[in-house]
N, C-alpha and C. Protein backbone atom coordinates (compact mmCIF):
# COMPACT_ATOMS: atom_id res chain seq x y z
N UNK A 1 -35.94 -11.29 -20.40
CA UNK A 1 -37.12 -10.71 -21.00
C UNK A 1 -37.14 -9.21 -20.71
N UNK A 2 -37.45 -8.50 -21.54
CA UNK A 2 -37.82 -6.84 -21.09
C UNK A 2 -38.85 -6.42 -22.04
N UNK A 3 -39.44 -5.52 -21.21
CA UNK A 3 -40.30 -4.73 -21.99
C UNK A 3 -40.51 -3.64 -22.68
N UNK A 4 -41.76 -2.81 -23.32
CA UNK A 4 -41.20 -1.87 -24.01
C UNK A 4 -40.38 -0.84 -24.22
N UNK A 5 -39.91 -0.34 -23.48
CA UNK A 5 -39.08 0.71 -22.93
C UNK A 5 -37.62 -0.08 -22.50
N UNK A 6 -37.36 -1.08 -22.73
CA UNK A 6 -35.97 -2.11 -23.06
C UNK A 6 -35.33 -2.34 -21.81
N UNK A 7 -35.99 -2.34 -20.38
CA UNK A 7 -35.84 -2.75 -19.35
C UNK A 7 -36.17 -4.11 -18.96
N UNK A 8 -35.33 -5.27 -18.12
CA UNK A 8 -35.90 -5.93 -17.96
C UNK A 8 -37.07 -6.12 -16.66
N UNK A 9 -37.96 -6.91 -16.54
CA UNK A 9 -39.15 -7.01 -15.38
C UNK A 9 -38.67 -6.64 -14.23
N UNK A 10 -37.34 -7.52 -13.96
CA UNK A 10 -36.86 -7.40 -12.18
C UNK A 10 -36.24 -5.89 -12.12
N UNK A 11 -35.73 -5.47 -13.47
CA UNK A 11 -35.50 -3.66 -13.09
C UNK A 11 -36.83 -2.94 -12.17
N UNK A 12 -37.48 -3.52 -13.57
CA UNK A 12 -39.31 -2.48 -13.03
C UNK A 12 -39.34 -2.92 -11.95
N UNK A 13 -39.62 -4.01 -11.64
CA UNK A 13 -39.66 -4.33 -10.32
C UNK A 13 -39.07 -3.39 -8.85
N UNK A 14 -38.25 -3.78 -9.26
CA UNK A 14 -36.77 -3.12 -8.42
C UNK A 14 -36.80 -1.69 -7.99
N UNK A 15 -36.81 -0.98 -9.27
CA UNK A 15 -36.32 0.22 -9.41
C UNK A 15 -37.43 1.20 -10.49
N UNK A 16 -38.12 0.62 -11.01
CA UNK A 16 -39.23 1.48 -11.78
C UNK A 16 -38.54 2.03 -12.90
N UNK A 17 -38.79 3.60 -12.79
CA UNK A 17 -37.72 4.39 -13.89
C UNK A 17 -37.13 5.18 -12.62
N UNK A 18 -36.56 4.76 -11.86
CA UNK A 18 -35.62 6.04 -11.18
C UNK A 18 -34.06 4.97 -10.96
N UNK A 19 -33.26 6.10 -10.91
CA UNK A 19 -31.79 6.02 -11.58
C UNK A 19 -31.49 4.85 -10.30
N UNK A 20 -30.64 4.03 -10.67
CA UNK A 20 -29.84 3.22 -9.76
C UNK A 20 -29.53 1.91 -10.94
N UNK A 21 -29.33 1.03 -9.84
CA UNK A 21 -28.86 -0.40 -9.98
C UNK A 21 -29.20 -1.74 -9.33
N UNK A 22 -28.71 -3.00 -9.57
CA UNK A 22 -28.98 -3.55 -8.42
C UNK A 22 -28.21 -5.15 -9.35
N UNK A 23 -27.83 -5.82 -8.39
CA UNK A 23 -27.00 -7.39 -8.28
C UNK A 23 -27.85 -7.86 -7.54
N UNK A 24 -27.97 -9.69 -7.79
CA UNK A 24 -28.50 -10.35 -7.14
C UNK A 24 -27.08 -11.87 -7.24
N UNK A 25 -27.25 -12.74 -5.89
CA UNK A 25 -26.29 -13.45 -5.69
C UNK A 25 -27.32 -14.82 -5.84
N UNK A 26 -27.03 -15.53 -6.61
CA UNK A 26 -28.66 -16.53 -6.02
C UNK A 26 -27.18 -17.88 -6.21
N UNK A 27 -28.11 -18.80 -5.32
CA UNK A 27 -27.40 -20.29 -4.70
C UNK A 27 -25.84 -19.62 -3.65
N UNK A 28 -26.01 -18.96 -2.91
CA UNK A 28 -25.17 -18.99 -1.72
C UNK A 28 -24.97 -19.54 -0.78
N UNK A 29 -24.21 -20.69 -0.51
CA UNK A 29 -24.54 -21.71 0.30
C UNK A 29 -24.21 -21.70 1.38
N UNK A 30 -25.29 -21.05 2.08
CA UNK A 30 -25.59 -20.30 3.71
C UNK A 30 -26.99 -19.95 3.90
N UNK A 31 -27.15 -19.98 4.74
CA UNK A 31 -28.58 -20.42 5.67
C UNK A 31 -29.12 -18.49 5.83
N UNK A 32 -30.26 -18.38 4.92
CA UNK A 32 -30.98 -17.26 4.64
C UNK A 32 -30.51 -16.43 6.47
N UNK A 33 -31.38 -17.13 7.31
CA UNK A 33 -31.32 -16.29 8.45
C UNK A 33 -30.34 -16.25 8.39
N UNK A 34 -28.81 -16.81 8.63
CA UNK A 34 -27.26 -16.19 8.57
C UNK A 34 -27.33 -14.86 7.95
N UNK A 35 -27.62 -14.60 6.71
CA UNK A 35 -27.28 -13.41 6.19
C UNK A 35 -28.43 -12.67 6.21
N UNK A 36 -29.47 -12.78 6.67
CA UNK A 36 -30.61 -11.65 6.92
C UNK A 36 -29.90 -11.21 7.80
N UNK A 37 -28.93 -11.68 9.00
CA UNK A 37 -28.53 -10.86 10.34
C UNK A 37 -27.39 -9.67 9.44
N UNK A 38 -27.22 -10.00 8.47
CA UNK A 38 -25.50 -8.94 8.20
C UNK A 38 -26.37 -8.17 7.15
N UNK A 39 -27.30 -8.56 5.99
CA UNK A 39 -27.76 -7.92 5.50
C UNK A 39 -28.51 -6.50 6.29
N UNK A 40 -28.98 -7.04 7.16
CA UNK A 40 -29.54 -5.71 8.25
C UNK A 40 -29.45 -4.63 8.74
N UNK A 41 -27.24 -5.05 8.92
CA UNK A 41 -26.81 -3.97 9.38
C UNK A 41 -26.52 -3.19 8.43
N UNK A 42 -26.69 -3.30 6.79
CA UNK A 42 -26.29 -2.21 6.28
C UNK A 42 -27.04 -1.69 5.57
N UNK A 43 -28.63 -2.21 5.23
CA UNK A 43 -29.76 -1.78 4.79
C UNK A 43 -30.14 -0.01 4.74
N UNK A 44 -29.82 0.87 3.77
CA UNK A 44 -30.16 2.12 4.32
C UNK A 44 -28.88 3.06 4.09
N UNK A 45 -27.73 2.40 4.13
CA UNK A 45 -26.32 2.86 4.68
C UNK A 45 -25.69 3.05 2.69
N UNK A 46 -25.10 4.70 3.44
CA UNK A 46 -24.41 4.89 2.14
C UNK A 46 -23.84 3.46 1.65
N UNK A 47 -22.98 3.29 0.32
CA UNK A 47 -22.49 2.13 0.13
C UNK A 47 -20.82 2.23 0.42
N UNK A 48 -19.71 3.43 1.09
CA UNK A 48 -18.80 3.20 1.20
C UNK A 48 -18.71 2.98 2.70
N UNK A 49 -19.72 3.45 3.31
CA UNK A 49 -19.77 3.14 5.19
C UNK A 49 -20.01 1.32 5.05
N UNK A 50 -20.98 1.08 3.93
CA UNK A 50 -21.52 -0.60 4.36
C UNK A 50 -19.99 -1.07 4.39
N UNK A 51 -19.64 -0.80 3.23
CA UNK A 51 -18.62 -2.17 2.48
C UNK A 51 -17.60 -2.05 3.27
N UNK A 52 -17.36 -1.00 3.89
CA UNK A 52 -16.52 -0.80 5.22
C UNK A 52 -16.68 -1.75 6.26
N UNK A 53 -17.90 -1.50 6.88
CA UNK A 53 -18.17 -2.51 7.64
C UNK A 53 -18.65 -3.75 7.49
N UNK A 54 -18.85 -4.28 6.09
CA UNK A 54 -18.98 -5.52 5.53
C UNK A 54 -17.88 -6.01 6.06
N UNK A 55 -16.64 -5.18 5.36
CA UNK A 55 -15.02 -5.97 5.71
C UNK A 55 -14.90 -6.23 6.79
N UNK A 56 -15.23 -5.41 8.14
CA UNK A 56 -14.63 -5.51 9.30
C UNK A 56 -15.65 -6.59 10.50
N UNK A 57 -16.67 -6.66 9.72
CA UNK A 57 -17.96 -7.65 10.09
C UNK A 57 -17.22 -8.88 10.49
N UNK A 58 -17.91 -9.64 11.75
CA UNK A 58 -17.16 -10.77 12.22
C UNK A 58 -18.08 -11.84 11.73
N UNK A 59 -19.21 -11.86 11.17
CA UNK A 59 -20.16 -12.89 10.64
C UNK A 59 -19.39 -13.87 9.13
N UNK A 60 -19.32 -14.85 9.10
CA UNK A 60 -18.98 -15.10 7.74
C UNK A 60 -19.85 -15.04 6.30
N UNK A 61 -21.49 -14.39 6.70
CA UNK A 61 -21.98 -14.17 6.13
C UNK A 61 -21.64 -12.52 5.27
N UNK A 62 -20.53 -11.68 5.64
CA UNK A 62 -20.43 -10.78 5.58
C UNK A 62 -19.29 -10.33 4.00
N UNK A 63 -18.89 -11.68 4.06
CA UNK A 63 -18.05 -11.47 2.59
C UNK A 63 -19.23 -11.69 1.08
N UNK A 64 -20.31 -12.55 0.64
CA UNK A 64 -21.10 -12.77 -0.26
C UNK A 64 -21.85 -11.60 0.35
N UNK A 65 -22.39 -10.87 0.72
CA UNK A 65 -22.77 -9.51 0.90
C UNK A 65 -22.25 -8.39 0.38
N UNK A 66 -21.05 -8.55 0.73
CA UNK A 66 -19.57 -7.39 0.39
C UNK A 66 -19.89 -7.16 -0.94
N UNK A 67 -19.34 -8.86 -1.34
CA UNK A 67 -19.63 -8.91 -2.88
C UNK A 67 -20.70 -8.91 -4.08
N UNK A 68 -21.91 -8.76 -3.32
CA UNK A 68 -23.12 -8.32 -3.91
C UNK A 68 -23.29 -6.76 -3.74
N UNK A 69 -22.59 -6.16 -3.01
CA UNK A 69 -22.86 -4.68 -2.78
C UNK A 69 -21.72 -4.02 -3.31
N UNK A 70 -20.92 -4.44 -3.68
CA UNK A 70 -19.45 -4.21 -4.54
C UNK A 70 -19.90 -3.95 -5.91
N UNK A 71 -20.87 -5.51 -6.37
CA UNK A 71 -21.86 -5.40 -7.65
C UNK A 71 -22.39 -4.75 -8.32
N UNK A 72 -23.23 -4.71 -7.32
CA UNK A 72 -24.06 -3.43 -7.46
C UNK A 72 -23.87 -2.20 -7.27
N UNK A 73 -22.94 -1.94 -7.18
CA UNK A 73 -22.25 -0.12 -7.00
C UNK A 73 -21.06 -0.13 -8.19
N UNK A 74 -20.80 -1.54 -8.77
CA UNK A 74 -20.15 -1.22 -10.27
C UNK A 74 -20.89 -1.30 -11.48
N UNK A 75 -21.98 -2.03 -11.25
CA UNK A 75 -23.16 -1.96 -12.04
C UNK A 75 -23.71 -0.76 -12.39
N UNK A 76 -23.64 0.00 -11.49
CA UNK A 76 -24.33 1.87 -11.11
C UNK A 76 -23.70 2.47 -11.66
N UNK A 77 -22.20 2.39 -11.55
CA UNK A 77 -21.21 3.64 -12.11
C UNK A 77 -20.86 2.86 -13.65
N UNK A 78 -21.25 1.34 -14.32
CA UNK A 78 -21.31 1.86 -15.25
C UNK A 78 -22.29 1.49 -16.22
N UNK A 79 -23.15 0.96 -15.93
CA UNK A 79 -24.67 1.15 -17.20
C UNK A 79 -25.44 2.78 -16.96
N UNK A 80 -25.36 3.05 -15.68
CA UNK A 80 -25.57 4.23 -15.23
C UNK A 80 -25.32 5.79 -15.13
N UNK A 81 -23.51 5.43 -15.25
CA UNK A 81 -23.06 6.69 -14.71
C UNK A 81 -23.02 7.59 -13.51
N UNK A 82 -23.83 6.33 -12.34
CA UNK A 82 -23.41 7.13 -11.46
C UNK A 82 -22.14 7.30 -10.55
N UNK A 83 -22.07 7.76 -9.24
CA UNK A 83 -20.90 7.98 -8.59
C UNK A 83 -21.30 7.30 -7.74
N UNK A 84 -20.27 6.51 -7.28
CA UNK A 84 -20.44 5.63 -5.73
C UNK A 84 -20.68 6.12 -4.86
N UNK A 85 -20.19 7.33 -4.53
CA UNK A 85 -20.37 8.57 -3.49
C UNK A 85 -21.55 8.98 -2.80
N UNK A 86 -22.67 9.03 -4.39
CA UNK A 86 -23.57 9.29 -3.89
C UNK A 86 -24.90 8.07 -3.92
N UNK A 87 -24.39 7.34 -4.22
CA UNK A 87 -25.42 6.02 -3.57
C UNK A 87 -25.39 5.32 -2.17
N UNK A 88 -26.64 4.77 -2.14
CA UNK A 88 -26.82 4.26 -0.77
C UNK A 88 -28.07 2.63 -1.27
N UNK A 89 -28.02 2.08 -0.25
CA UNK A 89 -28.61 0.71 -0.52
C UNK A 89 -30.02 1.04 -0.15
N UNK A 90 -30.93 1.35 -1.21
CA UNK A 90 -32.26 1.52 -0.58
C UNK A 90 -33.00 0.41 -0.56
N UNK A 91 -32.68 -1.21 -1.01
CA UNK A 91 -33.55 -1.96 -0.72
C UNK A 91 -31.95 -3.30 -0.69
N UNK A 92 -32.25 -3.71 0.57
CA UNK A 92 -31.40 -5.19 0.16
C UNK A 92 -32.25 -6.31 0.82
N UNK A 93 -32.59 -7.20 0.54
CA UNK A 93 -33.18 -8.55 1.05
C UNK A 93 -32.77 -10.19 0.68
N UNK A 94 -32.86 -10.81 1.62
CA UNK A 94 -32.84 -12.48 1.30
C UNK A 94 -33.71 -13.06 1.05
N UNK A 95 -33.76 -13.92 0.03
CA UNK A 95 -34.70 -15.55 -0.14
C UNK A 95 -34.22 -16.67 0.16
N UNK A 96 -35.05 -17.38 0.18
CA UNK A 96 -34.42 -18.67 0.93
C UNK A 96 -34.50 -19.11 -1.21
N UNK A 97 -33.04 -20.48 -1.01
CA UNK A 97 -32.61 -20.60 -2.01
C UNK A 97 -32.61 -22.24 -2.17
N UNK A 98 -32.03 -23.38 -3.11
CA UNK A 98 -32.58 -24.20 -3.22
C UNK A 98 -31.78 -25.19 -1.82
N UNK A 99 -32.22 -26.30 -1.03
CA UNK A 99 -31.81 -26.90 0.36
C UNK A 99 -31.56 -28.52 -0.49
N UNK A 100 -29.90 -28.21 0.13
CA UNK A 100 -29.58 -29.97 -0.34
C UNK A 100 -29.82 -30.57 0.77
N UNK A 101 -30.32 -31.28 0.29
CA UNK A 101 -30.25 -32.70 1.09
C UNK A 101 -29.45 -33.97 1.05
N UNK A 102 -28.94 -34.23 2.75
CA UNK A 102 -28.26 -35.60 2.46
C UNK A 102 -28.66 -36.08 3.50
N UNK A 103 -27.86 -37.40 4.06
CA UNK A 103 -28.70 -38.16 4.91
C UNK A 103 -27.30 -38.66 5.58
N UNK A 104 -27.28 -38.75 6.76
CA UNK A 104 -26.09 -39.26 8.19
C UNK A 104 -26.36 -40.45 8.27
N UNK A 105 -26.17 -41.41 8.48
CA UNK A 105 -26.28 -42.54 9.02
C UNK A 105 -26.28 -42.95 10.71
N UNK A 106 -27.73 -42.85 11.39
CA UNK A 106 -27.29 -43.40 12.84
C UNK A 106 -27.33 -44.72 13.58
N UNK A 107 -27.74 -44.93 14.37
CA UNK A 107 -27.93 -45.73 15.32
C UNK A 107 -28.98 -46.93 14.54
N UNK A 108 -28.88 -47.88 14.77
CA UNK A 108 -29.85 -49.22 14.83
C UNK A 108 -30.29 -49.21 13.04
N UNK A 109 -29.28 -49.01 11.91
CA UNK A 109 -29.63 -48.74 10.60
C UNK A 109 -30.54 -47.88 10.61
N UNK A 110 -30.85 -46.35 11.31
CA UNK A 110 -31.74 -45.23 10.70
C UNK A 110 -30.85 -44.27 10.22
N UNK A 111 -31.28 -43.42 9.39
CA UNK A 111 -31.01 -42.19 9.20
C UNK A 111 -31.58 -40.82 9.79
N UNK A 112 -30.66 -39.63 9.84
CA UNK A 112 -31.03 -38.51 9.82
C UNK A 112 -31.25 -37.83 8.34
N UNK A 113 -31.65 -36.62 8.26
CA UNK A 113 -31.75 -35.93 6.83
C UNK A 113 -31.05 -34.44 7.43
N UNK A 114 -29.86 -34.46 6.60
CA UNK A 114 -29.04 -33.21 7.22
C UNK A 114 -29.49 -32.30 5.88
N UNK A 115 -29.61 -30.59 6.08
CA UNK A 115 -30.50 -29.65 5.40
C UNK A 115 -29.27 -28.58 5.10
N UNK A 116 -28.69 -29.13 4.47
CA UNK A 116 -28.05 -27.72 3.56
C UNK A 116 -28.43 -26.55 2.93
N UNK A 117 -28.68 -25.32 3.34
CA UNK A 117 -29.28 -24.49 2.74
C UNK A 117 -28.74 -23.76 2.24
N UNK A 118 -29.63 -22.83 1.21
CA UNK A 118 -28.80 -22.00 0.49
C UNK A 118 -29.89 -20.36 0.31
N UNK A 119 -29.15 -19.79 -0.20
CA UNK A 119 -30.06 -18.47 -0.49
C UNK A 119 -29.44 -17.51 -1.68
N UNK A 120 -30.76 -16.87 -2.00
CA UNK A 120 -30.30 -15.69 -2.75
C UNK A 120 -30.32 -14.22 -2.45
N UNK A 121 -29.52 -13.58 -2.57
CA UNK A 121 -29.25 -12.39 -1.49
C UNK A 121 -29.05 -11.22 -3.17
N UNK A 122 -30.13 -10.26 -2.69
CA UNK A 122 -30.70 -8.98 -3.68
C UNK A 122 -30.36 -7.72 -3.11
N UNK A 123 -29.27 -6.67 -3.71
CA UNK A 123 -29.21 -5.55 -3.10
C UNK A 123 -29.49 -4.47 -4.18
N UNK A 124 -29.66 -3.58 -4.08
CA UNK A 124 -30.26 -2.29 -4.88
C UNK A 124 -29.91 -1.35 -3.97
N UNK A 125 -28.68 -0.15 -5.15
CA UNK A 125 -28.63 0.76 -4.76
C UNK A 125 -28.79 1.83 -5.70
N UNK A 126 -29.11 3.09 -4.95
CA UNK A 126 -30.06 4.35 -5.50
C UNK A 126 -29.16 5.58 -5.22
N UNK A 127 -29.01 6.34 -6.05
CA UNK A 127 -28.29 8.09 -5.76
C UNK A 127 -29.59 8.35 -4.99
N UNK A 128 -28.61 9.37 -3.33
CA UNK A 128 -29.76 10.16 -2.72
C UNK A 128 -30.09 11.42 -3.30
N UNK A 129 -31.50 11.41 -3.11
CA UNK A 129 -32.12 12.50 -3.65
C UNK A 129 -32.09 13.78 -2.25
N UNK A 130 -31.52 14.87 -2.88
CA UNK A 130 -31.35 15.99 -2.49
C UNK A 130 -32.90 17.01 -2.22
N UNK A 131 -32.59 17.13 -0.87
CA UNK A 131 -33.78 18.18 -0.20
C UNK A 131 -33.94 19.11 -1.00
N UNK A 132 -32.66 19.70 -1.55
CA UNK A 132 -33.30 21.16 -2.50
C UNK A 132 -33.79 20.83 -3.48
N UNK A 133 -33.55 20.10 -4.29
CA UNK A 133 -33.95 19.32 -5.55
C UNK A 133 -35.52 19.73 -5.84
């Protein structure tokens, strides 16, 4: 859906009218808090320092990150035109995403209910705006 000005909602949302981009990863099947911890560390961070340390990140939450911030910085340079150089991640966040459920079998015919979770992981990145500007 978009509106008059031929944007869609989650742009406005997102980003209003100022220049950037943004990827979203939804059904990642990993447990929101897992990747709120890696999303964290790069919140803020130009995007060639993150993806740097995305790679070298020991979390396994750190590769579906990579690749949402990879996204979104090819998304930028090209509906956009901007330069990777000068973007940085001004908003990234997790949702919790849809939780399978299955069931273990224990002791005396009961069950457990084992909770597979999943999430959707949103990054947005923005050219920094210059002090002299």
């Amino acid at each position: 859906m978009s509106n008059e000005n031929g944007n869609s909602r989650r742009r406005e949302a997102l980003l209003g009218d100022r220049p950037g981009s943004y990827a979203i990863a939804r059904h990642v099947r990993m447990s929101s808090t897992k990747v709120r911890r890696v999303i964290d560390l790069v919140r803020g961070m130009p995007v060639g320092e993150a993806l740097v340390a995305l790679k070298f990140a020991p979390q396994a939450a750190s590769e579906p990150v990579y690749k949402v911030v990879a996204s979104a910085v090819a998304n930028a340079e090209d509906t956009e035109d901007l330069r990777s150089a000068d973007l940085y991640i001004s908003q990234a966040f997790v949702d919790e995403g849809v939780t399978l459920k299955r069931i273990r079998p224990r002791a005396k015919g009961s069950a457990s209910q084992i909770l597979k979770r999943g999430a959707h992981i949103t990054v947005v990145v923005e050219p920094r705006v210059q002090k002299g500007a």
